[in-house]
PDB file of N, CA and C in Angstrom:
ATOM      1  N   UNK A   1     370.999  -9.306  73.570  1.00  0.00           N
ATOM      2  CA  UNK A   1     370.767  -9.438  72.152  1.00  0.00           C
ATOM      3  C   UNK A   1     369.370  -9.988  71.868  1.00  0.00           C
ATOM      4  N   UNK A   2     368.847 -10.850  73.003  1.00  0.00           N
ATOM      5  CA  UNK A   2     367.609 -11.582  72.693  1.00  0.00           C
ATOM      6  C   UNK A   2     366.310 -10.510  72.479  1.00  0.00           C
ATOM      7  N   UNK A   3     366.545  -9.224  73.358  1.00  0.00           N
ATOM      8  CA  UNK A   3     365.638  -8.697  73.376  1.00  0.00           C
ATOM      9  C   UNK A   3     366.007  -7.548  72.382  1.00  0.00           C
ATOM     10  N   UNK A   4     366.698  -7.246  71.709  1.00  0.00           N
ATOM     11  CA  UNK A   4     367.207  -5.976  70.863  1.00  0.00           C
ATOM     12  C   UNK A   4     365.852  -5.410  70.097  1.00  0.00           C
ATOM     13  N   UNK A   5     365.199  -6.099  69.630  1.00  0.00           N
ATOM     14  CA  UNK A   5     364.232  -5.495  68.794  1.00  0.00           C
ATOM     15  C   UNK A   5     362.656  -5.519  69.527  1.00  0.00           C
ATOM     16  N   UNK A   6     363.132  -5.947  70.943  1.00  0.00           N
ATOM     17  CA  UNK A   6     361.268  -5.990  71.677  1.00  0.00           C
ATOM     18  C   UNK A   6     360.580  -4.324  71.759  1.00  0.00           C
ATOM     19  N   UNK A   7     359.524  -4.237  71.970  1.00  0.00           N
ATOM     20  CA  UNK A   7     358.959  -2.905  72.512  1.00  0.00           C
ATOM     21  C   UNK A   7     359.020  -3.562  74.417  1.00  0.00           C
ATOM     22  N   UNK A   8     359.226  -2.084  74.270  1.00  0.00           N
ATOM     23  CA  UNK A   8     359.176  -1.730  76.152  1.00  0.00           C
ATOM     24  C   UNK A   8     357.734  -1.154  76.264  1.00  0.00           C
ATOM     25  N   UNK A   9     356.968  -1.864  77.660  1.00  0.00           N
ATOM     26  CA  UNK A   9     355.700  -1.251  77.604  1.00  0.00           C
ATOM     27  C   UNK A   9     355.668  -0.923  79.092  1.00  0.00           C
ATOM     28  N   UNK A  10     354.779   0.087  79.499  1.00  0.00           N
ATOM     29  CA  UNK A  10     354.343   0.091  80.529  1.00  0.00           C
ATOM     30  C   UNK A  10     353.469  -0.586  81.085  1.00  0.00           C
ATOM     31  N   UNK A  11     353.362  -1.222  82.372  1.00  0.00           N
ATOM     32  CA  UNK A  11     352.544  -2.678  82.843  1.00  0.00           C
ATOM     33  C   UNK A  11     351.923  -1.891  84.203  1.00  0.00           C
ATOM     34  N   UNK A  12     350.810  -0.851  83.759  1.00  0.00           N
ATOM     35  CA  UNK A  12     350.232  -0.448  84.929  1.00  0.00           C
ATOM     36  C   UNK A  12     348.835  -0.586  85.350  1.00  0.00           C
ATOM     37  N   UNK A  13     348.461  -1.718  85.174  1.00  0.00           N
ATOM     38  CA  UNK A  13     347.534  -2.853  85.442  1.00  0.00           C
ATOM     39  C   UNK A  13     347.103  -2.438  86.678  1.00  0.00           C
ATOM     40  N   UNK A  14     345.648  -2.497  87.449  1.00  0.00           N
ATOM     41  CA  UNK A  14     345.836  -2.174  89.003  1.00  0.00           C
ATOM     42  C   UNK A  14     346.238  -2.868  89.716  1.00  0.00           C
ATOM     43  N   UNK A  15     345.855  -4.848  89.134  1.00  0.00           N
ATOM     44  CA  UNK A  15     346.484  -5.699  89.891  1.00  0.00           C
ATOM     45  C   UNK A  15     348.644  -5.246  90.602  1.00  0.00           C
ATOM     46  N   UNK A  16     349.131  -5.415  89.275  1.00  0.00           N
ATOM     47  CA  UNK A  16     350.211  -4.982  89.456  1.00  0.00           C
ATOM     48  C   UNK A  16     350.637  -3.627  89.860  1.00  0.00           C
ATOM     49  N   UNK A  17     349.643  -2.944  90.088  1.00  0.00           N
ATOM     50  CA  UNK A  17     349.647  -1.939  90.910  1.00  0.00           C
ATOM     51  C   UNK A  17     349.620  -1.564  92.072  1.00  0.00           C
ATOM     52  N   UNK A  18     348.662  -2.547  92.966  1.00  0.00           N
ATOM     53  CA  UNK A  18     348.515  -2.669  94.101  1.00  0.00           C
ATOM     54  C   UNK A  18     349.995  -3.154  94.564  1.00  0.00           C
ATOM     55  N   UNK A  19     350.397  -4.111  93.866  1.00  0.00           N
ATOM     56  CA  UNK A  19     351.260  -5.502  94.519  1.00  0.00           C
ATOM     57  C   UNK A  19     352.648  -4.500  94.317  1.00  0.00           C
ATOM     58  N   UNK A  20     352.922  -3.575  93.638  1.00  0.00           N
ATOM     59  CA  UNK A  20     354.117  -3.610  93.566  1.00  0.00           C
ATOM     60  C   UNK A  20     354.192  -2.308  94.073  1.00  0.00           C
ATOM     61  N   UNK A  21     352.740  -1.725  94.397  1.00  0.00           N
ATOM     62  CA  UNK A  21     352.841  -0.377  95.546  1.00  0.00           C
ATOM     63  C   UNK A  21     353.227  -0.594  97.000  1.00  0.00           C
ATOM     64  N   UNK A  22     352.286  -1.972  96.978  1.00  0.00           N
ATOM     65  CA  UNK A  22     352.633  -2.507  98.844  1.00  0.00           C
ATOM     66  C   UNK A  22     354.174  -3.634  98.994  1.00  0.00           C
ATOM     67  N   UNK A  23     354.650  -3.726  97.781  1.00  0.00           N
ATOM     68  CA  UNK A  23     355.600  -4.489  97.796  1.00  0.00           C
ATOM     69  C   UNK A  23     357.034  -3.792  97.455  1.00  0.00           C
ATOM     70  N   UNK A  24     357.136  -2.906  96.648  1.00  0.00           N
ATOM     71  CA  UNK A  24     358.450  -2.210  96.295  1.00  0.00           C
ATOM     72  C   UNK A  24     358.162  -0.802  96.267  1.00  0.00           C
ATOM     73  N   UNK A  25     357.157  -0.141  96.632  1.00  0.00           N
ATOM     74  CA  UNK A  25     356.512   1.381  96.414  1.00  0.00           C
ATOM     75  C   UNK A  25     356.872   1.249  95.454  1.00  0.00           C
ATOM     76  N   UNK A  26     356.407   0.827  94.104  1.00  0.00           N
ATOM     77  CA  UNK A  26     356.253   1.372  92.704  1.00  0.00           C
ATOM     78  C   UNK A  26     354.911   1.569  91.841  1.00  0.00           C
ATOM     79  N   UNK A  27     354.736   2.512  91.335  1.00  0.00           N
ATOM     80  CA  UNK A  27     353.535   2.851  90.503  1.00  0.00           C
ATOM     81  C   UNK A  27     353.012   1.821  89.313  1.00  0.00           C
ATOM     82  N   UNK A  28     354.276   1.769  88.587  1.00  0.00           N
ATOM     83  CA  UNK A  28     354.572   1.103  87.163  1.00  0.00           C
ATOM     84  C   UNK A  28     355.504   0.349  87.036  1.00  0.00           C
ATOM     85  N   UNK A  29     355.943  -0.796  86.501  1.00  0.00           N
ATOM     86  CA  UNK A  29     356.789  -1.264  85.742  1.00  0.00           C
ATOM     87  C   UNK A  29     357.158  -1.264  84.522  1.00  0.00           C
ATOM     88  N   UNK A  30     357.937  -1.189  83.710  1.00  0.00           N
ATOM     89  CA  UNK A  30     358.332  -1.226  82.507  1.00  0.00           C
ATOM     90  C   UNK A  30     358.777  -3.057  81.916  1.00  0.00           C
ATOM     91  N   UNK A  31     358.533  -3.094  81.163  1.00  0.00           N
ATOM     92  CA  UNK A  31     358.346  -4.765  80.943  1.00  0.00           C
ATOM     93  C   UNK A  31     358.605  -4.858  79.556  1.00  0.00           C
ATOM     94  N   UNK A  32     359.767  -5.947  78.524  1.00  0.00           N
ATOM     95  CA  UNK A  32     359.563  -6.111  77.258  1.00  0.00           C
ATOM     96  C   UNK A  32     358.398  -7.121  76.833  1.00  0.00           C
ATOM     97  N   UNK A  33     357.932  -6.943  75.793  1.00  0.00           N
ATOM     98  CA  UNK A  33     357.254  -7.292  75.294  1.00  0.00           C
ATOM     99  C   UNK A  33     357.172  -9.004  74.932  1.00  0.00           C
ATOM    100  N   UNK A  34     356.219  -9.794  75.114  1.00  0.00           N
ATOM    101  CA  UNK A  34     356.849 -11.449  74.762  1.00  0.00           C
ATOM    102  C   UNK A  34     356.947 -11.332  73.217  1.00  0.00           C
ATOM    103  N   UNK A  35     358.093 -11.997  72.866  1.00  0.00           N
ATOM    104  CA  UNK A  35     358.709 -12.082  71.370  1.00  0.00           C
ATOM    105  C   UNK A  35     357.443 -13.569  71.049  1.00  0.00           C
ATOM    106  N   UNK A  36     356.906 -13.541  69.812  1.00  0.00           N
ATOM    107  CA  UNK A  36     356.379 -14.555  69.348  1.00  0.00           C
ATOM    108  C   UNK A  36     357.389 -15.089  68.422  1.00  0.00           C
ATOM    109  N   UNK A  37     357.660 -16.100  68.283  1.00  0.00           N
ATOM    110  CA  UNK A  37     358.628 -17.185  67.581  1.00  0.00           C
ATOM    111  C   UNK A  37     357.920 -17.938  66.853  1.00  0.00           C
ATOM    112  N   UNK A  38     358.092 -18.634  65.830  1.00  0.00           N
ATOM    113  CA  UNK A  38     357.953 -19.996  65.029  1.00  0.00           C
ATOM    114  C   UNK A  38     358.344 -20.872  65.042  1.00  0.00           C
ATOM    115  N   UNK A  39     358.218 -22.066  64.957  1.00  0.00           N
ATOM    116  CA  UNK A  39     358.849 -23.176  64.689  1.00  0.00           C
ATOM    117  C   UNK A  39     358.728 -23.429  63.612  1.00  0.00           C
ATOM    118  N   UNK A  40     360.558 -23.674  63.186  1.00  0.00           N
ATOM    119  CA  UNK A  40     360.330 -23.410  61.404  1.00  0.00           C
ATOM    120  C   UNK A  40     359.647 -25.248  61.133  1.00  0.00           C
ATOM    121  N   UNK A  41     359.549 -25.089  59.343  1.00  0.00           N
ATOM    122  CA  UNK A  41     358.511 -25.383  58.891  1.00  0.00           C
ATOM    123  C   UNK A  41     359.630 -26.936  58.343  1.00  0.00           C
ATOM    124  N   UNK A  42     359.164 -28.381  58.137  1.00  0.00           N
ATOM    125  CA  UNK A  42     359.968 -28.956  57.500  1.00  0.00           C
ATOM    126  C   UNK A  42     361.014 -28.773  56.452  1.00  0.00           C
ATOM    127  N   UNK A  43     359.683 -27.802  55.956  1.00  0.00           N
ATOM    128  CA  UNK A  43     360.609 -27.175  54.500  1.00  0.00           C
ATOM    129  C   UNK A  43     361.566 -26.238  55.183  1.00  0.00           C
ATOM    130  N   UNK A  44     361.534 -25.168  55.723  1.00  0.00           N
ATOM    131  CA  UNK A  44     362.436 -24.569  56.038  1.00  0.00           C
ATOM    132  C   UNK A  44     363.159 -25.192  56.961  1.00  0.00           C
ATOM    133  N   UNK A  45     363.554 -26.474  57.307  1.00  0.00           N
ATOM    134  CA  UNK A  45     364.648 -26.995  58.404  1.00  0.00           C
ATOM    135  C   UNK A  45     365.813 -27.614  57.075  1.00  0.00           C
ATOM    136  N   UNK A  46     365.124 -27.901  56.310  1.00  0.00           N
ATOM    137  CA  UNK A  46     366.099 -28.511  55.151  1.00  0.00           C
ATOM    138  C   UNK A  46     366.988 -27.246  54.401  1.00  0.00           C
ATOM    139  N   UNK A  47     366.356 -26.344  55.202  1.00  0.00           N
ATOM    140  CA  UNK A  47     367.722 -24.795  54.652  1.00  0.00           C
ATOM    141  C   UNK A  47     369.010 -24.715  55.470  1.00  0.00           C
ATOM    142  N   UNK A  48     368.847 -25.145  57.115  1.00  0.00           N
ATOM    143  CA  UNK A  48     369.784 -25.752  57.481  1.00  0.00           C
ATOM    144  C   UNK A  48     370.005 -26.969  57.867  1.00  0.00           C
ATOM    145  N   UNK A  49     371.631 -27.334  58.421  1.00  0.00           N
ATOM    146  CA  UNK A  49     372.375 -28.598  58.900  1.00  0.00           C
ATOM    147  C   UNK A  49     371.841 -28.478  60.539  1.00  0.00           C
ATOM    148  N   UNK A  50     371.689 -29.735  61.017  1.00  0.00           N
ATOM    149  CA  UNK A  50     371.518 -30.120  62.408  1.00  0.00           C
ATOM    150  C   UNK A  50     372.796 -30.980  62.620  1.00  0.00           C
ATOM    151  N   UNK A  51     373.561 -30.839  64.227  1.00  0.00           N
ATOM    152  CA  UNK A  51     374.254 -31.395  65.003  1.00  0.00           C
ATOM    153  C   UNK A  51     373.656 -31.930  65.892  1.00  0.00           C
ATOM    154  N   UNK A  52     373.717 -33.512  65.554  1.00  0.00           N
ATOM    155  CA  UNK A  52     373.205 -34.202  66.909  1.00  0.00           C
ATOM    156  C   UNK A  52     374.167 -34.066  67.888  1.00  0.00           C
ATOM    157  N   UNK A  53     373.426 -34.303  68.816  1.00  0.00           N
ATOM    158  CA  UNK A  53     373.769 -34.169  70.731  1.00  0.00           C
ATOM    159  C   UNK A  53     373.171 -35.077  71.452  1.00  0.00           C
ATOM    160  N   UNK A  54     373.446 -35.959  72.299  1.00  0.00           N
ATOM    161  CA  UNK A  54     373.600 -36.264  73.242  1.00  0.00           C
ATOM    162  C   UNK A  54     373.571 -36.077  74.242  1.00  0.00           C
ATOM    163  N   UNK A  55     372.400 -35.891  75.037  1.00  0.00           N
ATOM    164  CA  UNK A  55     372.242 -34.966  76.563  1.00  0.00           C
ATOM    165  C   UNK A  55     372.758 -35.869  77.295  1.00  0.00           C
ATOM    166  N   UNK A  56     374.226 -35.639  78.393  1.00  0.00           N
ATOM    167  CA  UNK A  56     374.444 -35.934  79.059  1.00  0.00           C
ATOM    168  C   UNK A  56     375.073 -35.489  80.532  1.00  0.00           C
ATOM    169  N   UNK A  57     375.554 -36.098  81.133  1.00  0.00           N
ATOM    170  CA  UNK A  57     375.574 -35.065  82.678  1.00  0.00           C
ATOM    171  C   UNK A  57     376.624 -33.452  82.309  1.00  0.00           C
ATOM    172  N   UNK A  58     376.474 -33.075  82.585  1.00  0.00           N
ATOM    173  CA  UNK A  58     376.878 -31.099  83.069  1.00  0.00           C
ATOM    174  C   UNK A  58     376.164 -30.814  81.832  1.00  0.00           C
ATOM    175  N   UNK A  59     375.769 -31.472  81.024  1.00  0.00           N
ATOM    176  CA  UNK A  59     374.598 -30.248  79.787  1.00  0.00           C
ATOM    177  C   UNK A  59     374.161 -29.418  80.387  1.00  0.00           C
ATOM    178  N   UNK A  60     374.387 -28.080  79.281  1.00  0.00           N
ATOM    179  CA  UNK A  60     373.524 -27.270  79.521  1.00  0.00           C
ATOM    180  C   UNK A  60     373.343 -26.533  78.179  1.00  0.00           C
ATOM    181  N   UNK A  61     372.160 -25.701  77.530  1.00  0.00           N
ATOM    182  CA  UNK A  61     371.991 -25.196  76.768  1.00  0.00           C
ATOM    183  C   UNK A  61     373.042 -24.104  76.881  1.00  0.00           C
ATOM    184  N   UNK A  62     373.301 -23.138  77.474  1.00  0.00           N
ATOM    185  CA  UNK A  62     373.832 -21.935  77.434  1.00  0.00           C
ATOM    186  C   UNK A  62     375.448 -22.844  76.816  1.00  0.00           C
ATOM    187  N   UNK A  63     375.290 -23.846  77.566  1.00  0.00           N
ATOM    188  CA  UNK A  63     377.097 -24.212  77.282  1.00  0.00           C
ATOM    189  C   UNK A  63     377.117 -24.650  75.751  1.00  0.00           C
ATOM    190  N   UNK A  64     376.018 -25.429  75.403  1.00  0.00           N
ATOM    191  CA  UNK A  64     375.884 -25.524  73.850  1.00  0.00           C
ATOM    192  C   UNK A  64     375.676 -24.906  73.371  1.00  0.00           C
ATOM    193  N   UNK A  65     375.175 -23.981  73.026  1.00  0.00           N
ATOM    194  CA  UNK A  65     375.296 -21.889  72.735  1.00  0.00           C
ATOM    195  C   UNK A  65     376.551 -21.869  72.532  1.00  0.00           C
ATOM    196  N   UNK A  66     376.863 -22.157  73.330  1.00  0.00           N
ATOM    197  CA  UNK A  66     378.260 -21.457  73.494  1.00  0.00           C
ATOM    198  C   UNK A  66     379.362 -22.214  72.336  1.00  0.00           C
ATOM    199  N   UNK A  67     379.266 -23.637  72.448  1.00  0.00           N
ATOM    200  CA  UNK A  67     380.545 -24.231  72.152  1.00  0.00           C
ATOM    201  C   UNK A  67     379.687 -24.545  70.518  1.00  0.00           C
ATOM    202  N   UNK A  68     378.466 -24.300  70.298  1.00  0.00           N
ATOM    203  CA  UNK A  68     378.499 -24.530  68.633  1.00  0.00           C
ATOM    204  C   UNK A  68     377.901 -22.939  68.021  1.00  0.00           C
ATOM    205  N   UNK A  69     377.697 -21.961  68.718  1.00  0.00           N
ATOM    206  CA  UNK A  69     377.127 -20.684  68.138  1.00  0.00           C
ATOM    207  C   UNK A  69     378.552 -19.373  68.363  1.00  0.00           C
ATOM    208  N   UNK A  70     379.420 -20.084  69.576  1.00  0.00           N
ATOM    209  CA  UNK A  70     380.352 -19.237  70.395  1.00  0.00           C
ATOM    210  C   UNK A  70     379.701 -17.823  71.021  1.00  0.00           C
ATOM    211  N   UNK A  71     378.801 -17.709  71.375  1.00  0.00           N
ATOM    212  CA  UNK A  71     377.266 -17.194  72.564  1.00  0.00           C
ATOM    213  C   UNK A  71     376.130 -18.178  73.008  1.00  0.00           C
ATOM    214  N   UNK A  72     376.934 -17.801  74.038  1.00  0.00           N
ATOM    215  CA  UNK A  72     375.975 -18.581  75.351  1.00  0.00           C
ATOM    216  C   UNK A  72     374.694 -17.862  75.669  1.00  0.00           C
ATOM    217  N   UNK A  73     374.109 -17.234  74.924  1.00  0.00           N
ATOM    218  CA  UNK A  73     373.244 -16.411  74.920  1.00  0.00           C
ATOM    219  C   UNK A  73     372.088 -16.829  74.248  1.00  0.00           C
ATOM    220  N   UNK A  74     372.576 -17.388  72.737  1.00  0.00           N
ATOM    221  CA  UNK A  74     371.557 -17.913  72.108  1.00  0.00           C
ATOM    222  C   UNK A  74     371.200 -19.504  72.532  1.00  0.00           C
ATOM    223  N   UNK A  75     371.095 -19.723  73.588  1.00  0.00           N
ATOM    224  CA  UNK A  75     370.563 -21.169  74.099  1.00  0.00           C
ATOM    225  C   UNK A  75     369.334 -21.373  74.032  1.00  0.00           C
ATOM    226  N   UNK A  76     368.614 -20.269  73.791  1.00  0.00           N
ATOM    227  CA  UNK A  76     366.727 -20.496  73.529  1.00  0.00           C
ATOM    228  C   UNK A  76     366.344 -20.796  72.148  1.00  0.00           C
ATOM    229  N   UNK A  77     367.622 -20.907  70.973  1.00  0.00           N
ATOM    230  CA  UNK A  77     367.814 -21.067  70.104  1.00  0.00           C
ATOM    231  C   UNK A  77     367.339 -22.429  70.181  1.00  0.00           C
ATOM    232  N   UNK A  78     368.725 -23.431  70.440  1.00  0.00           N
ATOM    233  CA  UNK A  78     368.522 -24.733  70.755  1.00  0.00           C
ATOM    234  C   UNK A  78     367.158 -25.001  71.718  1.00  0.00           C
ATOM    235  N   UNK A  79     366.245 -24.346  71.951  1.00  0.00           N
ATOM    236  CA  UNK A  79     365.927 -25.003  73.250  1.00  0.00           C
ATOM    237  C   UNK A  79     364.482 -24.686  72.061  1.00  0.00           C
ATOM    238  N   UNK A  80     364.447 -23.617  71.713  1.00  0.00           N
ATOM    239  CA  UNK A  80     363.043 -23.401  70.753  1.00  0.00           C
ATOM    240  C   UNK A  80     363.063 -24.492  69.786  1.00  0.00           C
ATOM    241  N   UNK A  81     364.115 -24.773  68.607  1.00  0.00           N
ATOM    242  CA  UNK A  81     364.336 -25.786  67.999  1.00  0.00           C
ATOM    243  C   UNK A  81     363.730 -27.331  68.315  1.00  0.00           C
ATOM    244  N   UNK A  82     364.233 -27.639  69.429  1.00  0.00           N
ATOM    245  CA  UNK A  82     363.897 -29.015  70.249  1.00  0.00           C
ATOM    246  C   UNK A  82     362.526 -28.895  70.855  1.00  0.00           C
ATOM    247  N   UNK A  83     361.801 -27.882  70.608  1.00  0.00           N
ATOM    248  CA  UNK A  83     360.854 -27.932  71.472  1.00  0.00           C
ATOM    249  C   UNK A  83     360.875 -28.154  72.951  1.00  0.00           C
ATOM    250  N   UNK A  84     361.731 -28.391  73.083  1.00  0.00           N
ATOM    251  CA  UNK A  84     361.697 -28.716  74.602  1.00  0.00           C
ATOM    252  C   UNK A  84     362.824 -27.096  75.912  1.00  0.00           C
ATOM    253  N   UNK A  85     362.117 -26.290  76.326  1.00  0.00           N
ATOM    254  CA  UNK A  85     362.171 -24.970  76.598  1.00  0.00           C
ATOM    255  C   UNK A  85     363.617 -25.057  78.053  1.00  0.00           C
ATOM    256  N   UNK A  86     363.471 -25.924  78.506  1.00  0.00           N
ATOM    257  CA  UNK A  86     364.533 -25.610  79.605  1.00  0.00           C
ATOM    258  C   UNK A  86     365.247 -27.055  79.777  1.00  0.00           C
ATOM    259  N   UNK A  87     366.467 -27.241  80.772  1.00  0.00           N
ATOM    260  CA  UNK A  87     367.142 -28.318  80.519  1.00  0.00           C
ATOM    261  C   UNK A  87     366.397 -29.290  81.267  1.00  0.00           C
ATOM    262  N   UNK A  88     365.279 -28.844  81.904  1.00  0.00           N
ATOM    263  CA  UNK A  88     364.447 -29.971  82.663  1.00  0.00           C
ATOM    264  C   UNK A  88     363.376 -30.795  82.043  1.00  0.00           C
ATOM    265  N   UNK A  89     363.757 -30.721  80.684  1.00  0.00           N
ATOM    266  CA  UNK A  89     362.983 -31.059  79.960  1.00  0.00           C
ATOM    267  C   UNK A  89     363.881 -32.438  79.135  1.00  0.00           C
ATOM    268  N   UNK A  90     365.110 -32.562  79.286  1.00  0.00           N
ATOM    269  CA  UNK A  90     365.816 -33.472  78.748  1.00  0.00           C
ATOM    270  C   UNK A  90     366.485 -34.259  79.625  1.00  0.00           C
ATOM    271  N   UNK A  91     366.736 -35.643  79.307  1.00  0.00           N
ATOM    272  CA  UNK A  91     367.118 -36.678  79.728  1.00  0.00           C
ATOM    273  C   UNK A  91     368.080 -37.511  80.017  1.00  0.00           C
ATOM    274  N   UNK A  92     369.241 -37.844  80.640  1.00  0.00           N
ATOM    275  CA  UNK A  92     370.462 -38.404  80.103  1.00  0.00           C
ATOM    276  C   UNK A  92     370.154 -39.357  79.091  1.00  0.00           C
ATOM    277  N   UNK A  93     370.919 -39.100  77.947  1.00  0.00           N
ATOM    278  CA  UNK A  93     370.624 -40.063  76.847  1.00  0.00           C
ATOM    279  C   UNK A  93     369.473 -39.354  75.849  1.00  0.00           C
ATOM    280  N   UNK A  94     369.096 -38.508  76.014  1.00  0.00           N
ATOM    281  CA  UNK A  94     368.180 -37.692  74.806  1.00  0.00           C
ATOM    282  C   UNK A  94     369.065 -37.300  73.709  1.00  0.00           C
ATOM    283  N   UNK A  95     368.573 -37.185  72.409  1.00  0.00           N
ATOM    284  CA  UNK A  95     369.077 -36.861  71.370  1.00  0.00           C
ATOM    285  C   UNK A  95     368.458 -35.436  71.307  1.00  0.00           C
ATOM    286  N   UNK A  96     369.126 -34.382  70.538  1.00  0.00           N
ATOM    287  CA  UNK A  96     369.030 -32.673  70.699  1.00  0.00           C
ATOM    288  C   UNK A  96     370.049 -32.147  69.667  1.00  0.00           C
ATOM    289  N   UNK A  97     369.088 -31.664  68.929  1.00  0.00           N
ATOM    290  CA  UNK A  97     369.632 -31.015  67.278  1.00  0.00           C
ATOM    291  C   UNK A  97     369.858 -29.529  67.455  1.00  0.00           C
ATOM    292  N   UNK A  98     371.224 -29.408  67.092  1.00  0.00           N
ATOM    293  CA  UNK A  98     371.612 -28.215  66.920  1.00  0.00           C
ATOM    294  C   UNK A  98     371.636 -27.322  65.532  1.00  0.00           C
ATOM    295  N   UNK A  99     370.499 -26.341  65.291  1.00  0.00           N
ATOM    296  CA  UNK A  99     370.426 -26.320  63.820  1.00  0.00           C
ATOM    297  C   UNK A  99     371.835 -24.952  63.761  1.00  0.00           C
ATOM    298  N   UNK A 100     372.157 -25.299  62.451  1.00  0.00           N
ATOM    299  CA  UNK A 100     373.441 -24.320  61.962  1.00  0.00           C
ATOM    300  C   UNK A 100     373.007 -24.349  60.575  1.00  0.00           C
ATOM    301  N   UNK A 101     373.547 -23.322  60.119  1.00  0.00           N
ATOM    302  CA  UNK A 101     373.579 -21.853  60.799  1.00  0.00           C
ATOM    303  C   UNK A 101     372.726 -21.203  61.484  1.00  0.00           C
ATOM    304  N   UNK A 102     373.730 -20.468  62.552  1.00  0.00           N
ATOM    305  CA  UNK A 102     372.571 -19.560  63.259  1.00  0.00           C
ATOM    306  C   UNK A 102     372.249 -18.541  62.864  1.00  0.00           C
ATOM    307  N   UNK A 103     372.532 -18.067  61.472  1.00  0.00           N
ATOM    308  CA  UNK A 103     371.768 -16.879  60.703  1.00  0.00           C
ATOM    309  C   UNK A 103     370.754 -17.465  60.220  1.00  0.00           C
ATOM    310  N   UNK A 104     370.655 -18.483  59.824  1.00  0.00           N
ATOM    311  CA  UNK A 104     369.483 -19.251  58.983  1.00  0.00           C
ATOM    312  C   UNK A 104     368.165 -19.266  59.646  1.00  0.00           C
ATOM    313  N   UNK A 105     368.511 -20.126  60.956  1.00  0.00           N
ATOM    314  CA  UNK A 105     367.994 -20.429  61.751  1.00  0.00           C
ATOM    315  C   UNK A 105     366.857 -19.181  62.417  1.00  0.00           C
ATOM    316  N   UNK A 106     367.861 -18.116  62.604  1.00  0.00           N
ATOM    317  CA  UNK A 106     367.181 -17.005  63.523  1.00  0.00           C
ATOM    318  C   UNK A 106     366.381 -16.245  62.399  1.00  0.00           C
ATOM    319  N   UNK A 107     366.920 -16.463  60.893  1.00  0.00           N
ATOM    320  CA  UNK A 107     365.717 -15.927  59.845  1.00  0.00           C
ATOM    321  C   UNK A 107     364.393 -16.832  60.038  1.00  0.00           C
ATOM    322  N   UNK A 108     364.557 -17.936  60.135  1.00  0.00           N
ATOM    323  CA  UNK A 108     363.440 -19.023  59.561  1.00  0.00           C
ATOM    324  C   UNK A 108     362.017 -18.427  60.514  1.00  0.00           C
ATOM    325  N   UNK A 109     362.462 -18.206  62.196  1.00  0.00           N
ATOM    326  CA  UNK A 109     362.251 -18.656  62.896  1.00  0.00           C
ATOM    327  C   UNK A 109     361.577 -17.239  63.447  1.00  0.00           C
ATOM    328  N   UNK A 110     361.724 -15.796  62.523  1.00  0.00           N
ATOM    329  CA  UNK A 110     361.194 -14.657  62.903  1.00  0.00           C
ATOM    330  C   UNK A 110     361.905 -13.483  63.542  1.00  0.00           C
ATOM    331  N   UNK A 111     363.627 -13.808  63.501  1.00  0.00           N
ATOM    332  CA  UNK A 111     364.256 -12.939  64.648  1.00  0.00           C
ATOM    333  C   UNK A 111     364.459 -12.181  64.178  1.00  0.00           C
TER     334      UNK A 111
END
């Protein structure tokens, strides 16, 4: 779902040409495109509600995806939100806002 609306490009660079001729015999790769995101704006965070969290042991984003969006998929959601991109980035005892709605959210934010 994350990628539903990327362009697919061809990545036939010579660097990656060489490397992936002597490495997998391939000519080309096909590659999506990096999605540019926002971080919404004060004003637009006051369009939605945040759930505080509590990072503590077995956290994981995908599992909070899961248990406040019900997809474990949208965990880059939470993770774009917090600024902070992977779970190695949080702390036992960190605080971590879950914004809801996730229609709101994924408007604010460019999706």
């Amino acid at each position: 779902m994350r990628y539903k609306n990327q362009r697919i490009f061809r990545n036939d660079r010579k660097a990656y040409k060489r490397y992936l001729k002597k490495t997998r015999g391939l000519e080309l790769i096909r590659q999506f495109n990096t999605p540019k995101f926002k971080h919404p704006s004060v004003q637009e965070m006051s369009n939605f509600n945040t759930i505080k969290h509590i990072w503590g042991i077995g956290d994981r984003l995908y599992k909070l995806a899961h248990e406040y969006y019900s997809d474990s998929e949208m965990w880059w959601v939470i993770a774009l939100y917090n600024q902070k991109p992977t779970e190695f980035h949080y702390k036992l005892g960190d605080v971590l806002y879950v914004p809801v709605p996730l229609e709101s959210v994924l408007f604010y934010i460019g999706y």
